[in-house]
Protein backbone atom coordinates (compact mmCIF):
# COMPACT_ATOMS: atom_id res chain seq x y z
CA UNK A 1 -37.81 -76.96 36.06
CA UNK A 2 -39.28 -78.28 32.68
CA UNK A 3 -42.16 -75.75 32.87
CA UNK A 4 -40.03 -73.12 33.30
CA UNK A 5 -38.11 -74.03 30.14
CA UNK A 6 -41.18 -74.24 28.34
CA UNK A 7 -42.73 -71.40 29.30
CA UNK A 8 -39.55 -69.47 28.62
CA UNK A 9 -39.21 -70.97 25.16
CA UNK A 10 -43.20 -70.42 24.59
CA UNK A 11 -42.33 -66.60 25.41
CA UNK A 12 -39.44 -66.42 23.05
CA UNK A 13 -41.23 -68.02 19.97
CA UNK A 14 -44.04 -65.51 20.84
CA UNK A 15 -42.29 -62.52 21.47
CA UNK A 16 -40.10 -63.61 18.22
CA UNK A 17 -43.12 -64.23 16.43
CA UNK A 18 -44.68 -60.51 16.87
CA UNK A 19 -41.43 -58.74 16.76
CA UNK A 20 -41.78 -60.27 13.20
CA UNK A 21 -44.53 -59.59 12.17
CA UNK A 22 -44.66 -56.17 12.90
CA UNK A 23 -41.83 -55.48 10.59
CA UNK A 24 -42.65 -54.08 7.31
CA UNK A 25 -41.42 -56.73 4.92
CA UNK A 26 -41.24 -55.07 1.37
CA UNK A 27 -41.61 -57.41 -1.32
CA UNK A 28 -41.19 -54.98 -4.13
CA UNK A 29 -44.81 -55.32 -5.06
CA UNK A 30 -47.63 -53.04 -4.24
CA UNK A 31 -51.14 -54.35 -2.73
CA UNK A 32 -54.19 -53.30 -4.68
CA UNK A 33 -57.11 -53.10 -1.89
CA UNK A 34 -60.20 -53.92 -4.15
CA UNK A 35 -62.62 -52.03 -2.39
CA UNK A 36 -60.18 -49.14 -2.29
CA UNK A 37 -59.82 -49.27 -6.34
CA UNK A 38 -63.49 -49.52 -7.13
CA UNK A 39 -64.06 -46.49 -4.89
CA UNK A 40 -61.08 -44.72 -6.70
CA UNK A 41 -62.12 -45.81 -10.07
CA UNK A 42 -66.06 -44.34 -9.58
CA UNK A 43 -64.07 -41.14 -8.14
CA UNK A 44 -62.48 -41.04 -11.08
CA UNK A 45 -65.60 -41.92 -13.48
CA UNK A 46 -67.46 -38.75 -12.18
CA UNK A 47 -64.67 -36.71 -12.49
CA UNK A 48 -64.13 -37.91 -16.01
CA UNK A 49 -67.63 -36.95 -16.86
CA UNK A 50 -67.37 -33.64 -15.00
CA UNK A 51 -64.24 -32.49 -17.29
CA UNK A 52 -65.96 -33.24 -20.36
CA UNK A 53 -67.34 -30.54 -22.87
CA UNK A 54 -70.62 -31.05 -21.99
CA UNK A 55 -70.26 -30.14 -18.43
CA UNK A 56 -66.81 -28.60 -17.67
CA UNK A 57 -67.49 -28.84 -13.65
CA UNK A 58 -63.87 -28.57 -12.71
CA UNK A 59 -64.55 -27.84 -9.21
CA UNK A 60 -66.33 -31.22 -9.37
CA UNK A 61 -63.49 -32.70 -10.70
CA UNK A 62 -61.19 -31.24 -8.06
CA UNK A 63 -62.81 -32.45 -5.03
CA UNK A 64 -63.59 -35.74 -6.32
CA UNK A 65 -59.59 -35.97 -6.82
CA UNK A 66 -58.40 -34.37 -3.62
CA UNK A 67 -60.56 -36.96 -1.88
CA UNK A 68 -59.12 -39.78 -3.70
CA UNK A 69 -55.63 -38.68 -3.15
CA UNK A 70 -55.71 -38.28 0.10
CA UNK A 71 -57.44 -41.76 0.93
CA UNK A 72 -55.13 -43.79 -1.58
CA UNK A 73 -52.74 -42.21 -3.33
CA UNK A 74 -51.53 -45.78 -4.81
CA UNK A 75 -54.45 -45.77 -6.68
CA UNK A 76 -53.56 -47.60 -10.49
CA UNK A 77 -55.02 -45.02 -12.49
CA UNK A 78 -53.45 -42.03 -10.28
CA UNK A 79 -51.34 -40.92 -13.16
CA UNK A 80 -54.76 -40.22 -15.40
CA UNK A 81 -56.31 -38.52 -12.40
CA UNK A 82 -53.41 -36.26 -11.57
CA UNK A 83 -53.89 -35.25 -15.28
CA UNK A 84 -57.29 -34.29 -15.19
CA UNK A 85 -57.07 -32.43 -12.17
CA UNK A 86 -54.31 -30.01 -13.09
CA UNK A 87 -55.92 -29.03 -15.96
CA UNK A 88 -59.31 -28.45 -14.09
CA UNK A 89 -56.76 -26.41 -11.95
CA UNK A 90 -55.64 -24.83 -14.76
CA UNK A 91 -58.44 -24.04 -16.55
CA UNK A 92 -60.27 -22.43 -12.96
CA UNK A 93 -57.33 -20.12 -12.76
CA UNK A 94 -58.15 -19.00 -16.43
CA UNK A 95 -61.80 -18.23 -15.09
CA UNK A 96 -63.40 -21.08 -17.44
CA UNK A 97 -65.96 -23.91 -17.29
CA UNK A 98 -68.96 -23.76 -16.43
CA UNK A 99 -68.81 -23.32 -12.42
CA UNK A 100 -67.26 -20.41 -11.44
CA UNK A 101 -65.19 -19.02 -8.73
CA UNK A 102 -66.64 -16.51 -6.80
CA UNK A 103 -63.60 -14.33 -5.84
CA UNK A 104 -65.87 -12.28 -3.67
CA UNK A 105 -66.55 -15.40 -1.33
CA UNK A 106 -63.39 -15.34 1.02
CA UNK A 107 -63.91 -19.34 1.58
CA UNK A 108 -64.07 -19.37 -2.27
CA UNK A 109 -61.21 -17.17 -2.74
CA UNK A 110 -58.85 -19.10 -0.60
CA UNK A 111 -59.54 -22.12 -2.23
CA UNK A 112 -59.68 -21.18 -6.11
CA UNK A 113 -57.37 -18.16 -6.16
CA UNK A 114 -55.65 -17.89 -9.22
CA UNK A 115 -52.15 -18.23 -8.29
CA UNK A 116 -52.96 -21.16 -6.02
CA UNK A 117 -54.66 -23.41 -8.96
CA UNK A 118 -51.68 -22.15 -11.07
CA UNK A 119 -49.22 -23.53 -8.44
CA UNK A 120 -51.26 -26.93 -8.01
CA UNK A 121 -51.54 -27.52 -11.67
CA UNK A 122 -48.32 -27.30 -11.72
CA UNK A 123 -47.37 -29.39 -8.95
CA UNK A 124 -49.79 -32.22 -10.15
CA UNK A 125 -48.09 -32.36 -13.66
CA UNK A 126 -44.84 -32.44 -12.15
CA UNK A 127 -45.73 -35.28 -10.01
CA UNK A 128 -47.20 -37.10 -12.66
CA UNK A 129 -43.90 -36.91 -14.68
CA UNK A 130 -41.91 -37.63 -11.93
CA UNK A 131 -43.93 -40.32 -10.20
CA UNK A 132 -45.33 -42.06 -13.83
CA UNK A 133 -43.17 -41.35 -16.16
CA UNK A 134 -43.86 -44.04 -18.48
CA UNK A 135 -47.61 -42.75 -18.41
CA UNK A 136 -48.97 -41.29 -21.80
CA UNK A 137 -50.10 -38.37 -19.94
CA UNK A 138 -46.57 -38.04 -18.80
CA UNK A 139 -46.07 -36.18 -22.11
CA UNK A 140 -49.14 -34.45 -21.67
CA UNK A 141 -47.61 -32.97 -18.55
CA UNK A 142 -44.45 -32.15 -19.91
CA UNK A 143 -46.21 -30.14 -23.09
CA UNK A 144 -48.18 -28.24 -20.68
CA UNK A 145 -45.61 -27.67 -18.55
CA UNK A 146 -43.21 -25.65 -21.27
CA UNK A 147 -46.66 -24.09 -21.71
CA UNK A 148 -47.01 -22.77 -18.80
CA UNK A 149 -43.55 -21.48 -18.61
CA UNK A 150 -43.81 -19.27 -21.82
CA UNK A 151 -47.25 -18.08 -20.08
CA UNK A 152 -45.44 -16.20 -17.56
C-alpha cells in the first residue's frame, strides 16, 4: 500500500512539476539571446554601411533587415533598423541609389514596386513610433511621416 502512495505522490509532483513549467511565466523583462544580438547587430552593421553615401545599396539594406526581423524581432537596436529600412524603402520607390529596380523583371517588380516600398516605408515608421516611441528616430519617423502625407 505504501508504494502505491508513493508512486502516486511521485506522479503528482511530476505531473505538477511539468504542468509548471510549461507555463509561460512573464516576468516583465525581456531575454536578450547573445548569439541572436551579435547576429542582429552585424545585420545591422552591413546595412548601415550599405545606406551610406558612398554606397546607397538599399536593396542590400532591405534584405539584410527583412532577415533580421523575421528571426528576432526583439532585437535592441530594432528601432534604428526599422529606420533605415523605410527610408531605403523610400528612397527605391523614388528610383534612387545606386542599385536599381528593374521594373521589367516581374520577380523584381513584385518585390520593389513603387507603391509597395511606399506602403512598407510607411508601415516601418509607423511601427517604429508606435513600438519605440521614446527612440530618437521616433521623431525621425514622425517628420517623414507628415512628409509623406503632403507627397500625395
Amino acid at each position: 500500500m505504501n508504494i502505491k502512495i508513493i508512486i502516486s505522490l511521485t506522479a503528482l509532483f511530476l505531473f505538477g512539476t511539468l504542468a509548471v513549467s510549461a507555463q509561460k511565466i512573464d516576468t516583465g523583462l525581456t531575454y536578450v539571446d547573445p548569439i541572436m544580438e551579435a547576429d542582429a547587430l552585424h545585420n545591422l552593421d552591413v546595412a548601415r554601411q550599405a545606406f551610406g553615401p558612398g554606397k546607397k545599396a538599399y536593396k542590400q539594406v532591405l534584405g539584410r533587415f527583412e532577415e533580421t526581423f523575421a528571426v528576432y524581432p526583439d532585437f535592441s537596436k530594432m528601432d534604428e533598423f526599422l529606420y533605415i529600412a523605410a527610408m531605403s524603402s523610400l528612397y527605391l520607390s523614388e528610383n534612387k541609389g545606386k542599385q536599381k529596380v528593374d521594373l521589367k523583371d516581374e520577380k523584381e517588380k513584385e518585390k520593389y514596386a513603387p507603391e509597395k516600398l511606399r506602403t512598407e516605408a510607411r508601415a516601418y515608421f509607423n511601427l517604429l513610433v508606435d513600438k519605440y516611441s521614446g527612440s530618437e528616430y521616433s521623431g525621425k519617423a514622425k517628420d517623414m511621416l507628415k512628409e509623406m502625407d503632403g507627397s500625395k
